[in-house]
PDB file of N, CA and C in Angstrom:
ATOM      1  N   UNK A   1     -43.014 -12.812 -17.834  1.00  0.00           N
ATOM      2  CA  UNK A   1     -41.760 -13.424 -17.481  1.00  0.00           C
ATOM      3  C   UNK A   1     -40.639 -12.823 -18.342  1.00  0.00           C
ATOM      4  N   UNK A   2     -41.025 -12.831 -19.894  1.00  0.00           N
ATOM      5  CA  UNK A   2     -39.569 -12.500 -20.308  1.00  0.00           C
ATOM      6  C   UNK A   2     -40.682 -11.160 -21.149  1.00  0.00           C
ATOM      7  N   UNK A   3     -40.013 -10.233 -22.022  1.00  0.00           N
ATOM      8  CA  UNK A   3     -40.560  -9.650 -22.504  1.00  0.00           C
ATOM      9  C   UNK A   3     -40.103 -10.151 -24.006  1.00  0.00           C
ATOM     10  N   UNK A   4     -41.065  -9.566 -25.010  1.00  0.00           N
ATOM     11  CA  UNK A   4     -41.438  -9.981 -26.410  1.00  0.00           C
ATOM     12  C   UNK A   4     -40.262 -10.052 -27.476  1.00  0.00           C
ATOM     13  N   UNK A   5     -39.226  -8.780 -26.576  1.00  0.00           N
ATOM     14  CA  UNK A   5     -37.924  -8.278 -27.090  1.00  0.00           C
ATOM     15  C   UNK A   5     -37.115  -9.368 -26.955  1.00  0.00           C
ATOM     16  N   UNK A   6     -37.126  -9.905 -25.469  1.00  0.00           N
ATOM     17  CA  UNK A   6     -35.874 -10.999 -24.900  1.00  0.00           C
ATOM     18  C   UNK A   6     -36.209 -12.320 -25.456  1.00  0.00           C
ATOM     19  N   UNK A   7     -37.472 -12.253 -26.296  1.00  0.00           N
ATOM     20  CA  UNK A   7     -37.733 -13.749 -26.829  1.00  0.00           C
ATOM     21  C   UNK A   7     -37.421 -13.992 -28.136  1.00  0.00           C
ATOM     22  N   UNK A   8     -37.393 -12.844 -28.861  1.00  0.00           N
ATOM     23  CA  UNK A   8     -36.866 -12.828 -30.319  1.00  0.00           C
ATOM     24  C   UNK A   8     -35.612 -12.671 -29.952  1.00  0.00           C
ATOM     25  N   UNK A   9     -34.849 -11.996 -29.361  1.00  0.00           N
ATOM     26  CA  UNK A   9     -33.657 -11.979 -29.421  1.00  0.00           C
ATOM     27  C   UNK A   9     -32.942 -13.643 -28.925  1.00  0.00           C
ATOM     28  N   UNK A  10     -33.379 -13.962 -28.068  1.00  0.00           N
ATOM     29  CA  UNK A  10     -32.999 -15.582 -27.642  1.00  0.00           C
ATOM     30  C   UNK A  10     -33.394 -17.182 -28.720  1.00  0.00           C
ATOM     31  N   UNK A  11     -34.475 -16.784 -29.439  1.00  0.00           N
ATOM     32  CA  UNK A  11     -34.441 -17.512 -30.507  1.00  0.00           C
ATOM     33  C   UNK A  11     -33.923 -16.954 -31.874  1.00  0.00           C
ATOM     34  N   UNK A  12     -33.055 -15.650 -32.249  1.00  0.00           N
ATOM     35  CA  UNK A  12     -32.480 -15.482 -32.913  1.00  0.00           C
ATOM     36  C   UNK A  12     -30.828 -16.257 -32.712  1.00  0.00           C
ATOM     37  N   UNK A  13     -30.548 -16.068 -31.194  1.00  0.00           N
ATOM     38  CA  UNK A  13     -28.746 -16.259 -30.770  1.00  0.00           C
ATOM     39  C   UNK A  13     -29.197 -17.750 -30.813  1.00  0.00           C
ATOM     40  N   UNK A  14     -30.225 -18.702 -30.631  1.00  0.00           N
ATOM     41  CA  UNK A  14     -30.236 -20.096 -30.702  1.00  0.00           C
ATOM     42  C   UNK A  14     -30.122 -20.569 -32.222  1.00  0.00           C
ATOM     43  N   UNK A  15     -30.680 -20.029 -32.849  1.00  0.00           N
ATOM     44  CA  UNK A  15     -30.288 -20.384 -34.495  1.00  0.00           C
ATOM     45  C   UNK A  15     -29.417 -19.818 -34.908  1.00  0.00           C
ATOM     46  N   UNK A  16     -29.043 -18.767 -34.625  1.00  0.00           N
ATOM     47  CA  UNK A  16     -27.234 -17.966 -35.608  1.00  0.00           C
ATOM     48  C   UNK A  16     -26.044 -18.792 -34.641  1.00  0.00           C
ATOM     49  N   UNK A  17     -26.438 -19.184 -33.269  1.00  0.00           N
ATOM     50  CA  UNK A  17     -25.253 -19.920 -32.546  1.00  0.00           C
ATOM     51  C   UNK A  17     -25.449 -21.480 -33.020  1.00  0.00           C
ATOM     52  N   UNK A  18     -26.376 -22.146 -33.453  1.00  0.00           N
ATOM     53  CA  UNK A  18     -26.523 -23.695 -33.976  1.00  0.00           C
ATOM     54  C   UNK A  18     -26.048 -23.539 -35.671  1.00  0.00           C
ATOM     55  N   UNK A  19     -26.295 -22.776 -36.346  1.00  0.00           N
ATOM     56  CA  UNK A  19     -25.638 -22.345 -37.597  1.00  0.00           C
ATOM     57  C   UNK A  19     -24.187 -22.117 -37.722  1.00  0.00           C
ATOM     58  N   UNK A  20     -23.781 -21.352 -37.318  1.00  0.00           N
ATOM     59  CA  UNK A  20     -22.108 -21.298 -36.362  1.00  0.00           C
ATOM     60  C   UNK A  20     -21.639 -22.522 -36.278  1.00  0.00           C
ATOM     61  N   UNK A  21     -22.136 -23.121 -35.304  1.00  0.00           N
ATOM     62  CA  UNK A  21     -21.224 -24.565 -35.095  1.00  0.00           C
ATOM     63  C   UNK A  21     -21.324 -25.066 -36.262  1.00  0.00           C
ATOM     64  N   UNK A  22     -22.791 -25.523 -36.407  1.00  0.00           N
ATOM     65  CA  UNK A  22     -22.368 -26.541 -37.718  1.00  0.00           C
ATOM     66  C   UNK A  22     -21.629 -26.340 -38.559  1.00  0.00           C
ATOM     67  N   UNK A  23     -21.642 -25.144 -39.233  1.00  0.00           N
ATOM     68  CA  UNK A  23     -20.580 -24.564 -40.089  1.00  0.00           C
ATOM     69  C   UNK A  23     -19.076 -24.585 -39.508  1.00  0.00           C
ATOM     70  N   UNK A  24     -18.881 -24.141 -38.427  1.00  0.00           N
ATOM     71  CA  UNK A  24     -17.414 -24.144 -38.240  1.00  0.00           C
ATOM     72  C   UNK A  24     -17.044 -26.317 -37.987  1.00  0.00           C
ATOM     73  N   UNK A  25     -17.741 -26.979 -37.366  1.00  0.00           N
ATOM     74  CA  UNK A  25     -17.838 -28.232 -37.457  1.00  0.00           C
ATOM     75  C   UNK A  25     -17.401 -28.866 -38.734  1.00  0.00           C
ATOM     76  N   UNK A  26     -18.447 -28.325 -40.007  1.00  0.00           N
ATOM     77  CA  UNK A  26     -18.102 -29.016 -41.033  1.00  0.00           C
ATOM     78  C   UNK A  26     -16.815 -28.474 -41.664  1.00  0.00           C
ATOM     79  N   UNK A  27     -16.174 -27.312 -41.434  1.00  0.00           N
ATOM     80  CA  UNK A  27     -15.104 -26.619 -42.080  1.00  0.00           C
ATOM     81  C   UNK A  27     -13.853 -27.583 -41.549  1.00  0.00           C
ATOM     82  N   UNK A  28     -13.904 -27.943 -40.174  1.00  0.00           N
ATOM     83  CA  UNK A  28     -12.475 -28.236 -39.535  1.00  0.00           C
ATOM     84  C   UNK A  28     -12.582 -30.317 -39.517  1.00  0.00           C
ATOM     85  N   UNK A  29     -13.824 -30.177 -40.214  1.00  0.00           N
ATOM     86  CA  UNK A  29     -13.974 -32.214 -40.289  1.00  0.00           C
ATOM     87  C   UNK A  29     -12.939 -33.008 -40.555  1.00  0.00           C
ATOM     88  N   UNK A  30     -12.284 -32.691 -41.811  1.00  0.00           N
ATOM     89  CA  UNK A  30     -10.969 -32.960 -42.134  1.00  0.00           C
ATOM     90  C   UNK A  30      -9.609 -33.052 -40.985  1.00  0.00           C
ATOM     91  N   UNK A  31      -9.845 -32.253 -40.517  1.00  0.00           N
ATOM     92  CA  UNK A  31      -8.666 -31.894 -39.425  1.00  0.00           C
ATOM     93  C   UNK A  31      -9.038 -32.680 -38.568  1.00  0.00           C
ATOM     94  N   UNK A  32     -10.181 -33.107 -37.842  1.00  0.00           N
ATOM     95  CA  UNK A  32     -10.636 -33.706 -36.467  1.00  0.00           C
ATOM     96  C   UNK A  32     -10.588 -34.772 -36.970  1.00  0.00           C
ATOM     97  N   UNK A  33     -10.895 -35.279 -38.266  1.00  0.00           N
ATOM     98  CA  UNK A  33     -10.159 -36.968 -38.260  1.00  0.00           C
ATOM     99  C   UNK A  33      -8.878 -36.771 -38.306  1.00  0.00           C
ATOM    100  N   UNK A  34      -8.186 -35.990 -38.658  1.00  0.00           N
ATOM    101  CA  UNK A  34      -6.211 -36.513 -38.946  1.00  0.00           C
ATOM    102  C   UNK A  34      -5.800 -36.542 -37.374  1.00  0.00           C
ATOM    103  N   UNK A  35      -6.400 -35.647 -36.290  1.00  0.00           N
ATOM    104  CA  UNK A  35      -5.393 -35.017 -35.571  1.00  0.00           C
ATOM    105  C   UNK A  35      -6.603 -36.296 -34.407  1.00  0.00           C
ATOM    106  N   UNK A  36      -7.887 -35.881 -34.668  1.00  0.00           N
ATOM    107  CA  UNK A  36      -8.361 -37.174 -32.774  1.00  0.00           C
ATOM    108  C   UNK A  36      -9.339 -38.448 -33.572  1.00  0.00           C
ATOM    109  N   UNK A  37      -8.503 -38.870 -34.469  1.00  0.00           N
ATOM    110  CA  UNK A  37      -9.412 -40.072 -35.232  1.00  0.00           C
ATOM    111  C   UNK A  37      -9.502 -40.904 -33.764  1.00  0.00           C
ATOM    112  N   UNK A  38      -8.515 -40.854 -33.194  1.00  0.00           N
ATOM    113  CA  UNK A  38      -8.568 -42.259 -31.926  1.00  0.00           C
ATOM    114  C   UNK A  38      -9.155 -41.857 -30.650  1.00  0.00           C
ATOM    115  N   UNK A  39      -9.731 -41.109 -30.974  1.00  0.00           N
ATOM    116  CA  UNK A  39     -10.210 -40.534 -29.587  1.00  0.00           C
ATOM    117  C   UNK A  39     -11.650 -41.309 -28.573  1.00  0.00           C
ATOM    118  N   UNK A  40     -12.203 -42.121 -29.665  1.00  0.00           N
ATOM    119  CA  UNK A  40     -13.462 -42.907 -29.208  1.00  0.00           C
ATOM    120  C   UNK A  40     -12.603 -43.945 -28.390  1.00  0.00           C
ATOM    121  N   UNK A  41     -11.151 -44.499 -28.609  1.00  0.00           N
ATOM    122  CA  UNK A  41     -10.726 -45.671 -28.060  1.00  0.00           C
ATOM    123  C   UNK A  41     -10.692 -45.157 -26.690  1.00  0.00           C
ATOM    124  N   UNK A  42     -10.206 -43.583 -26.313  1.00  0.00           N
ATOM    125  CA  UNK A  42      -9.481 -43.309 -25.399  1.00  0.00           C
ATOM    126  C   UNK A  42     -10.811 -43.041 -24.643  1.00  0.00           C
ATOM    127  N   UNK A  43     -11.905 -42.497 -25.087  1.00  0.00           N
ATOM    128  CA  UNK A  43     -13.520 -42.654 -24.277  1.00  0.00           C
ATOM    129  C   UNK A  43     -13.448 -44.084 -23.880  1.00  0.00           C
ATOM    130  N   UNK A  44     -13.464 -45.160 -24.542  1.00  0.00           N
ATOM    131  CA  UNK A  44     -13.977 -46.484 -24.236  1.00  0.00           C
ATOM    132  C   UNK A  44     -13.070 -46.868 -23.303  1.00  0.00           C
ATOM    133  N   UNK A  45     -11.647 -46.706 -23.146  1.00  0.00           N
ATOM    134  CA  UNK A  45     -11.068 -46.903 -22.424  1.00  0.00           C
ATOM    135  C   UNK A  45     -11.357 -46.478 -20.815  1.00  0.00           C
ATOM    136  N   UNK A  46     -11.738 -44.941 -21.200  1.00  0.00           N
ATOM    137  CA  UNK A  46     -11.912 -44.109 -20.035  1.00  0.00           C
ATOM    138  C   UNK A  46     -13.147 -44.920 -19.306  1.00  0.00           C
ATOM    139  N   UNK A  47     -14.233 -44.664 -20.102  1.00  0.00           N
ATOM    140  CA  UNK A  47     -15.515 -45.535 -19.323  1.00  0.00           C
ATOM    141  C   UNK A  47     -15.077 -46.872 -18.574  1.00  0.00           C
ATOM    142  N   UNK A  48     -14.622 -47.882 -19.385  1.00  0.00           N
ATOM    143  CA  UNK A  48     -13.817 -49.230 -18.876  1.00  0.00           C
ATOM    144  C   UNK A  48     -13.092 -48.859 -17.802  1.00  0.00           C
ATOM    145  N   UNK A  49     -12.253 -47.994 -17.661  1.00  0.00           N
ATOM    146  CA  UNK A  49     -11.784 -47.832 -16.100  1.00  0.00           C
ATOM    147  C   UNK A  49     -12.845 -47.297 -15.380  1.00  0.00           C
ATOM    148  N   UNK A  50     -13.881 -46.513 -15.552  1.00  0.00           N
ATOM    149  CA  UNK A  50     -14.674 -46.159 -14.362  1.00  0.00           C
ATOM    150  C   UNK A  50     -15.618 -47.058 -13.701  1.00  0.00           C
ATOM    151  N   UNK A  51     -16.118 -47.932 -15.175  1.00  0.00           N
ATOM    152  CA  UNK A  51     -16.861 -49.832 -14.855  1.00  0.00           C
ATOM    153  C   UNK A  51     -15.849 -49.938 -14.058  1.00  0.00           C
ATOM    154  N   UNK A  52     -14.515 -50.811 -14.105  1.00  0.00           N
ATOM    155  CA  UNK A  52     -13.625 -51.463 -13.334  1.00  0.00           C
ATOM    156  C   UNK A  52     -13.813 -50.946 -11.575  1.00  0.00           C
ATOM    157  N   UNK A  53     -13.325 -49.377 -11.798  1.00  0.00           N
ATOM    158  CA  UNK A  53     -13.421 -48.873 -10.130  1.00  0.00           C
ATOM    159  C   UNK A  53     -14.632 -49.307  -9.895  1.00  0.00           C
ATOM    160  N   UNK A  54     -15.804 -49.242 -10.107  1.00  0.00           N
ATOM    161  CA  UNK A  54     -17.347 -49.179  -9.639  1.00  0.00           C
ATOM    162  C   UNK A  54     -17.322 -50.886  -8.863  1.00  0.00           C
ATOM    163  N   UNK A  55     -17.129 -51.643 -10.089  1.00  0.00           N
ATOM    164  CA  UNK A  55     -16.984 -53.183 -10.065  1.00  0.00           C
ATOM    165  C   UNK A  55     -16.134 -53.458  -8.549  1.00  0.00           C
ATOM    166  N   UNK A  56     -15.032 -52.758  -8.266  1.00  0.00           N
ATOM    167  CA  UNK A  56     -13.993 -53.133  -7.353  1.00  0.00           C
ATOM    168  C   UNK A  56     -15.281 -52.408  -5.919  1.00  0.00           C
ATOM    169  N   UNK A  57     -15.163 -51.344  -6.074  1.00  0.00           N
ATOM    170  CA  UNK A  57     -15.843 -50.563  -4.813  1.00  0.00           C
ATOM    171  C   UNK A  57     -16.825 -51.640  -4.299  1.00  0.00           C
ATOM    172  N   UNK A  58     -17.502 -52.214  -5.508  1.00  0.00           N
ATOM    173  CA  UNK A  58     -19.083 -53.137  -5.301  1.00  0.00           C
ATOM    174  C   UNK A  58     -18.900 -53.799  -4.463  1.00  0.00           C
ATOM    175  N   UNK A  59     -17.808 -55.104  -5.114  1.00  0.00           N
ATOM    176  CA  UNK A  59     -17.456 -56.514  -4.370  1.00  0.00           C
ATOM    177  C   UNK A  59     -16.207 -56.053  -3.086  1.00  0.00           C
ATOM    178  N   UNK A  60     -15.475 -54.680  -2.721  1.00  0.00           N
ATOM    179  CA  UNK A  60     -14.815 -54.500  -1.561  1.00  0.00           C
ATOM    180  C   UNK A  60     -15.701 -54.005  -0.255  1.00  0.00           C
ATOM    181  N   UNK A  61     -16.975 -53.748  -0.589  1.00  0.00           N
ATOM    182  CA  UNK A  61     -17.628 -53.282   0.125  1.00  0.00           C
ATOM    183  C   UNK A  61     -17.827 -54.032   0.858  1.00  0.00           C
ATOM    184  N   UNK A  62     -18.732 -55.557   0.504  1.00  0.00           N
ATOM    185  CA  UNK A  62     -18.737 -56.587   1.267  1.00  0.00           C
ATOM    186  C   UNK A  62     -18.450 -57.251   1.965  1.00  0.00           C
TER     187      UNK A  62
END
């Protein structure tokens, strides 16, 4: 299926690309709280409107 070459090379780019993030992740941590500390509200919000539509579609169906 794959050859011996394309398998080392694909579990090399899976650990130097998961190393990468984390590192660039932990570098910019500081920054991603100042600039989207509120950003979980604006998820919870988001979900809460898609409950709401679902909720409406349910009981208009009927």
């Amino acid at each position: 299926m794959f050859s011996q070459g394309q398998l080392y090379f694909a579990i090399f780019f899976v650990i130097a690309f998961s190393v990468f993030i984390i590192l660039s992740y932990s570098k910019d941590k500081k920054l991603h709280k100042k600039y989207y500390g509120g950003s979980l509200f604006i998820l919870l919000g988001f979900l809460v409107f898609i409950a709401v539509l679902f909720l409406i579609k349910f009981f208009v169906k009927e």
